[in-house]
N, C-alpha and C. Protein backbone atom coordinates (compact mmCIF):
# COMPACT_ATOMS: atom_id res chain seq x y z
N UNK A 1 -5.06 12.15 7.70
CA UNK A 1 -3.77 12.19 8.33
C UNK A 1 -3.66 13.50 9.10
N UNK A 2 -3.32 13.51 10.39
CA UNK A 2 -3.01 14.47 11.15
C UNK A 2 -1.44 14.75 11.05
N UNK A 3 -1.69 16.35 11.03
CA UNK A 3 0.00 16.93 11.47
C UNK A 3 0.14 17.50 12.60
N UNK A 4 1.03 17.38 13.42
CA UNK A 4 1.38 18.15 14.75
C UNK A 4 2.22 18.95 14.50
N UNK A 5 2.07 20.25 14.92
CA UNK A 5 3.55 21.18 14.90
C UNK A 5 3.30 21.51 16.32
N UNK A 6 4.75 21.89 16.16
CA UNK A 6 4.87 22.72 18.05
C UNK A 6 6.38 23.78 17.40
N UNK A 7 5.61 25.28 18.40
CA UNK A 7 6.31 25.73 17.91
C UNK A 7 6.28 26.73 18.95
N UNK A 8 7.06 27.62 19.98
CA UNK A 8 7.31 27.87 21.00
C UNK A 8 6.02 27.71 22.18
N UNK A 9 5.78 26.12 21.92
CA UNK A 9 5.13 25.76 23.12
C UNK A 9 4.12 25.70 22.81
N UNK A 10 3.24 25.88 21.54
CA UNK A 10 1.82 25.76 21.28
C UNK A 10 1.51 24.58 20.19
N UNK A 11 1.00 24.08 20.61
CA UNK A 11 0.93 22.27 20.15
C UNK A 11 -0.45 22.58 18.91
N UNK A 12 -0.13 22.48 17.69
CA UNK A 12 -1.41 22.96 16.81
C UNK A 12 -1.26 21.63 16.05
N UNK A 13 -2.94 21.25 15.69
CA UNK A 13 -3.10 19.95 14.87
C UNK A 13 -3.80 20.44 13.62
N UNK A 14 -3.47 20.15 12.62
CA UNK A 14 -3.83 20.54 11.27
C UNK A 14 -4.33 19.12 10.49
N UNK A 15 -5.26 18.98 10.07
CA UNK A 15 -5.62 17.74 9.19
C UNK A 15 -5.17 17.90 7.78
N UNK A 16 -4.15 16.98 7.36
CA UNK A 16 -3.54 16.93 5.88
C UNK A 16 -4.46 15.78 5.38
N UNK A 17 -5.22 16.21 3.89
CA UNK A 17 -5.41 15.35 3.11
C UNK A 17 -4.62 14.64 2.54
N UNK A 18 -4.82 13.06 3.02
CA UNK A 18 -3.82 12.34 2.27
C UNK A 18 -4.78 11.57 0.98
N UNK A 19 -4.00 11.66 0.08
CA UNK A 19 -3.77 11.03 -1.40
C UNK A 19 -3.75 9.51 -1.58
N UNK A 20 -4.95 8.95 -1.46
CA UNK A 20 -4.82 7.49 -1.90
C UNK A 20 -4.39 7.10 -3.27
N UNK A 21 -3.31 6.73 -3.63
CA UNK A 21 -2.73 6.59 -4.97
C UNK A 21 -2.68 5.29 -5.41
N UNK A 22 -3.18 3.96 -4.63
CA UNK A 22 -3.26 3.04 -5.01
C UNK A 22 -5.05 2.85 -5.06
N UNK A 23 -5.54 3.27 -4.57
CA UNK A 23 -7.23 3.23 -4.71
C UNK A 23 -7.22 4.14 -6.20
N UNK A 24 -6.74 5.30 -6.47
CA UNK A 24 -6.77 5.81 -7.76
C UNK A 24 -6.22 4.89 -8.89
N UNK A 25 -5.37 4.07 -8.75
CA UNK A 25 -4.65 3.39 -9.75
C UNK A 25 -6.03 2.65 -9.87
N UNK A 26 -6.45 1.56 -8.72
CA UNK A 26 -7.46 0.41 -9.30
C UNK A 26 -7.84 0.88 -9.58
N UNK A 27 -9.11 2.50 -9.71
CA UNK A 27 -10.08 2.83 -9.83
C UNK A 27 -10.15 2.69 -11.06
N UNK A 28 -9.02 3.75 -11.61
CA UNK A 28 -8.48 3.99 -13.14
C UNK A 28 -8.62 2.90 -13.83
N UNK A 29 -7.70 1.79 -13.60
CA UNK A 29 -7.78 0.52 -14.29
C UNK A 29 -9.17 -0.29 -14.54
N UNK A 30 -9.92 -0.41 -13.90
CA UNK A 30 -11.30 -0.67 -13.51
C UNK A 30 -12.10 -0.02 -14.01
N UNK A 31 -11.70 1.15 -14.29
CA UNK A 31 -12.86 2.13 -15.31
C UNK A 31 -12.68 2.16 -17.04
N UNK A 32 -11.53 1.97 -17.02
CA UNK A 32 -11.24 1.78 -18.40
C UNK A 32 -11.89 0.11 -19.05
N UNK A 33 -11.58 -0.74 -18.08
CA UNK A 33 -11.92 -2.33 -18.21
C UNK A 33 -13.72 -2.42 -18.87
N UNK A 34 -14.41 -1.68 -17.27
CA UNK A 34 -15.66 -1.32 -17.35
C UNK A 34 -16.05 -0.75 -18.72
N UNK A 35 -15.77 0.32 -18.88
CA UNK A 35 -16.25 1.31 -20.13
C UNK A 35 -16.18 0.70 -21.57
N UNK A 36 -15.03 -0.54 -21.42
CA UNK A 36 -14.80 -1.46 -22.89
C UNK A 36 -15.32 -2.72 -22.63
N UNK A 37 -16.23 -2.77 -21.19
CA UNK A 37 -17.02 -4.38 -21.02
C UNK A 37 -15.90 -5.54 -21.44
N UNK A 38 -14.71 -5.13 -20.50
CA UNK A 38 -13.89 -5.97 -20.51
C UNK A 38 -13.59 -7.04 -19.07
N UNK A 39 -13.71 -8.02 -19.05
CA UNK A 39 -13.91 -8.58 -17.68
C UNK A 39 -12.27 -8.77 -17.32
N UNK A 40 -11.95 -9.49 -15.79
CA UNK A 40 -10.42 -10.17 -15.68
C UNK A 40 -10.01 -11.20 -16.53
N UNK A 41 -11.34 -12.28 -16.58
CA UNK A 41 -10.58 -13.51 -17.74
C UNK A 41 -10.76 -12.86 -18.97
N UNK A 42 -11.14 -12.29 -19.11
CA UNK A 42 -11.28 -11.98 -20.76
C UNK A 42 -9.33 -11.34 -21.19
N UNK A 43 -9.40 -10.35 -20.14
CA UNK A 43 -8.03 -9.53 -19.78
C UNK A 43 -6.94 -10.43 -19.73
N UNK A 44 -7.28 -11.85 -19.01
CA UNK A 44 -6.11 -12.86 -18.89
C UNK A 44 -5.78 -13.46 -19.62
N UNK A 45 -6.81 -13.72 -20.80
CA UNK A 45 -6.57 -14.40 -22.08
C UNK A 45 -6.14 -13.72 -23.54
N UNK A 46 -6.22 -12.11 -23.18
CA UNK A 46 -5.42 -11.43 -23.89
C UNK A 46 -4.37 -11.21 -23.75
N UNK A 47 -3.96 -10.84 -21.85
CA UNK A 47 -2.12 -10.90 -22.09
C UNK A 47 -1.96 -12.31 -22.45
N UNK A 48 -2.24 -13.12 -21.81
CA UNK A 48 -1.72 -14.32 -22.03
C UNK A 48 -1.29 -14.52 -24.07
N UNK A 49 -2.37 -14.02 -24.77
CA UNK A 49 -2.35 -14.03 -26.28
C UNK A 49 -0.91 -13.28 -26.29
N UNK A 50 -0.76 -12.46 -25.70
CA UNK A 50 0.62 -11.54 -26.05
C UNK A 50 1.73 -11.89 -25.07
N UNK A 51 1.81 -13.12 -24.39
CA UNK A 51 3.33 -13.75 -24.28
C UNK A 51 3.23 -13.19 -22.54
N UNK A 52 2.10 -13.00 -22.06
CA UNK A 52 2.32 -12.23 -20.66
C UNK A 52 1.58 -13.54 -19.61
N UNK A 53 2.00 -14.45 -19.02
CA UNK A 53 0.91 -15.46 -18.11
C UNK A 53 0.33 -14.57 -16.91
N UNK A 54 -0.86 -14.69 -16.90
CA UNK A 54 -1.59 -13.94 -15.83
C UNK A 54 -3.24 -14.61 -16.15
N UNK A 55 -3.36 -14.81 -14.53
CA UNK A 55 -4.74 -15.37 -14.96
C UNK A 55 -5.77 -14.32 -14.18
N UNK A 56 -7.08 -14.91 -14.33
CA UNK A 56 -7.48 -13.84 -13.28
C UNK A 56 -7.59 -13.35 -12.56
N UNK A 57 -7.40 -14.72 -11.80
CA UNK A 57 -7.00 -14.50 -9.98
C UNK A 57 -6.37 -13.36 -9.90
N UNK A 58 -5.33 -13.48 -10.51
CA UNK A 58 -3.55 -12.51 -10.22
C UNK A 58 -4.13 -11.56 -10.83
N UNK A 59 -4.71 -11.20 -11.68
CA UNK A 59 -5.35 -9.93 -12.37
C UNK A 59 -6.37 -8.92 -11.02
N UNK A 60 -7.31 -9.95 -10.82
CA UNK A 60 -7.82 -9.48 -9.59
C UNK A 60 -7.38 -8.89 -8.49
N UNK A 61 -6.23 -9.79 -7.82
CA UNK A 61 -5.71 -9.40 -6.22
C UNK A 61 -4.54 -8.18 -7.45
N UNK A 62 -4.03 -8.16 -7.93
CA UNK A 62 -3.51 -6.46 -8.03
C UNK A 62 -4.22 -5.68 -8.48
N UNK A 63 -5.56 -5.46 -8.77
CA UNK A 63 -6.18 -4.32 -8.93
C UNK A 63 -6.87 -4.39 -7.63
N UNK A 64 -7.54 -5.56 -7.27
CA UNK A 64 -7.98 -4.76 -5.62
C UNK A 64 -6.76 -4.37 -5.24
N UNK A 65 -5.47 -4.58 -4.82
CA UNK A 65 -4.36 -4.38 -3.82
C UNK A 65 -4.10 -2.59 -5.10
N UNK A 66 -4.03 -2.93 -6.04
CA UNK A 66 -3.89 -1.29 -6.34
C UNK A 66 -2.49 -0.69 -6.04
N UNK A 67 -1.79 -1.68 -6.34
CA UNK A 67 -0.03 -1.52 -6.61
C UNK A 67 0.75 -2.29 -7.39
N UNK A 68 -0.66 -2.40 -8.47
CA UNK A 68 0.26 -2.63 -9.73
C UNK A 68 1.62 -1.60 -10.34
N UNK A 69 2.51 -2.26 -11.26
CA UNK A 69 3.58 -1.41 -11.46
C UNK A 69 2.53 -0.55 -13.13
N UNK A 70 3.28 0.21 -13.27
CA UNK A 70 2.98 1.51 -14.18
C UNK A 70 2.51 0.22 -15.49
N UNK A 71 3.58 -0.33 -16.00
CA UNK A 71 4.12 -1.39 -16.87
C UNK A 71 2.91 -2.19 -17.25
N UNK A 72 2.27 -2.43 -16.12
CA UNK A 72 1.17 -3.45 -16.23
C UNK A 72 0.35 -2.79 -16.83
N UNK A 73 0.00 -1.76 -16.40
CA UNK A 73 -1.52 -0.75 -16.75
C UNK A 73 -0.65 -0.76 -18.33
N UNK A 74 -0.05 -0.09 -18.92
CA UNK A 74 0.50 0.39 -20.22
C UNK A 74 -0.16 -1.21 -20.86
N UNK A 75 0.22 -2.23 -20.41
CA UNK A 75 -0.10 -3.50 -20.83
C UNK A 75 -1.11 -4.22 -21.33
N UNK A 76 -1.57 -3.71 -20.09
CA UNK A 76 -3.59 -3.83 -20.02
C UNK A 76 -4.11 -2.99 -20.94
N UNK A 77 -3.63 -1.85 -21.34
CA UNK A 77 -4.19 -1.31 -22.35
C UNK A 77 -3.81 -1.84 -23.14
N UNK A 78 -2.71 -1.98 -23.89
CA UNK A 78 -2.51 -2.65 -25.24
C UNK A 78 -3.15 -3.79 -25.82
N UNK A 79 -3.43 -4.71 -24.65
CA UNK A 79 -3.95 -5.87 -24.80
C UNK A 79 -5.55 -5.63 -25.13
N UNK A 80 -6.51 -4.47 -24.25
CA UNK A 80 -7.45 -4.45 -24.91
C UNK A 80 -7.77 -3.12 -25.96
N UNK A 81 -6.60 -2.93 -26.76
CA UNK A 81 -6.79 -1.85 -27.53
C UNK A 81 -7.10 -0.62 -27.59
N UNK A 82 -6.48 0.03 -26.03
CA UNK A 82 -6.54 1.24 -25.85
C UNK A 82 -5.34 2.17 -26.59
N UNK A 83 -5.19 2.88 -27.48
CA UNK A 83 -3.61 3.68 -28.09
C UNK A 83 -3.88 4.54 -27.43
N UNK A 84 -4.34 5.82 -26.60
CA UNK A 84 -3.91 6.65 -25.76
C UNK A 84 -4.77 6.82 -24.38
N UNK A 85 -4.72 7.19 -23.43
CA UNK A 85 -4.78 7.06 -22.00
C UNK A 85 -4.56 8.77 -21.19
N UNK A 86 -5.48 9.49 -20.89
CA UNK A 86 -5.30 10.57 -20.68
C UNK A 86 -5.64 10.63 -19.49
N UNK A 87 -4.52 10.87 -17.94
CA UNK A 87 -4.90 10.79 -16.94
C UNK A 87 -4.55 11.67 -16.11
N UNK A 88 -5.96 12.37 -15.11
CA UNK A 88 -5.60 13.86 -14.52
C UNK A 88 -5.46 13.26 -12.98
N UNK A 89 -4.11 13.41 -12.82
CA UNK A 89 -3.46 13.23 -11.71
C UNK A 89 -4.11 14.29 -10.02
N UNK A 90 -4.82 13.12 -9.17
CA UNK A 90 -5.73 13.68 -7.98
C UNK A 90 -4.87 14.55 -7.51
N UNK A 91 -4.83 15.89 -6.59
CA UNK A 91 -4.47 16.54 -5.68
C UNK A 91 -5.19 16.48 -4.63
N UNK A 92 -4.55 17.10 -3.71
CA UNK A 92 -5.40 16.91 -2.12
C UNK A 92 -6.58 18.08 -2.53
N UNK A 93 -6.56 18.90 -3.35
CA UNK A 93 -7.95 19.61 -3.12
C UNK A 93 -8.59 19.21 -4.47
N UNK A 94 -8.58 18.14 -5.29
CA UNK A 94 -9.62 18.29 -6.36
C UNK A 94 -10.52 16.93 -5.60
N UNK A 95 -10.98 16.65 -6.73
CA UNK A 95 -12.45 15.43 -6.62
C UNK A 95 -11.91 13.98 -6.48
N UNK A 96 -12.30 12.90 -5.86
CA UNK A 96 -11.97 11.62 -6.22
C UNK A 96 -12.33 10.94 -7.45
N UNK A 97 -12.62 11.91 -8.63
CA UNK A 97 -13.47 11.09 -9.77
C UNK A 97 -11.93 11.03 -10.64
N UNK A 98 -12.08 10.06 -11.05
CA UNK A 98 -11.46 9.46 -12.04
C UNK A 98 -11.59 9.62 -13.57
N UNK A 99 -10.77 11.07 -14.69
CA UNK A 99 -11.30 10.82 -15.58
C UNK A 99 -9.79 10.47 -16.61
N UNK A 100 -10.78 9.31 -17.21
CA UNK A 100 -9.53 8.65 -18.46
C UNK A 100 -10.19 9.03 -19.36
C-alpha cells in the first residue's frame, strides 16, 4: 500500500506495510487443523456432533475466504480438543509465520 503526503508542495510516496489479517486468520486455523491431522470433513462431523451444521464445503470456502468470525475459530477448537490457543498478533515489521 502506498501513502501520498503533500506538504508545502512536495509530493512524497512512502510504502506502508499492509497487514493481511484474513490470510493470517486462515493460516492460523489451518495450522492448528494440520498439526492435529485434522481434515474439513473430519472438522464437519465434529461441529456437526456438537449441534453446529457445517459441512465441508462451508468449512472450506471460509478458511480460504479467511473471514471467518472469531466465534468459529473458538469453535473449531473445541470441537477438536484444543483448551488453550496462544496467538502472537502480526505487526507490519515482524515475520509472516504463524505461531499457535
Amino acid at each position: 500500500m502506498q501513502t501520498h503526503l503533500k506538504a508545502q508542495g512536495i509530493s512524497v510516496t512512502t510504502q506502508v506495510a499492509e497487514l493481511d489479517y484474513s490470510e493470517f486468520a486462515r493460516r492460523s486455523l489451518r495450522t492448528v487443523l494440520s498439526t492435529r491431522g485434522i481434515t474439513y470433513a473430519q472438522l464437519a462431523e465434529k461441529l456437526s456432533a456438537m449441534g453446529h451444521a457445517e459441512t465441508e464445503t462451508s468449512i472450506a470456502q471460509k478458511v480460504r475466504r479467511g473471514t471467518f468470525q472469531f466465534a468459529f475459530f473458538i469453535l473449531c477448537m473445541k470441537a477438536i480438543g484444543v483448551a488453550s490457543v496462544s496467538i502472537d498478533v502480526p505487526s507490519a515489521d515482524s515475520s509472516s509465520e504463524v505461531h499457535l
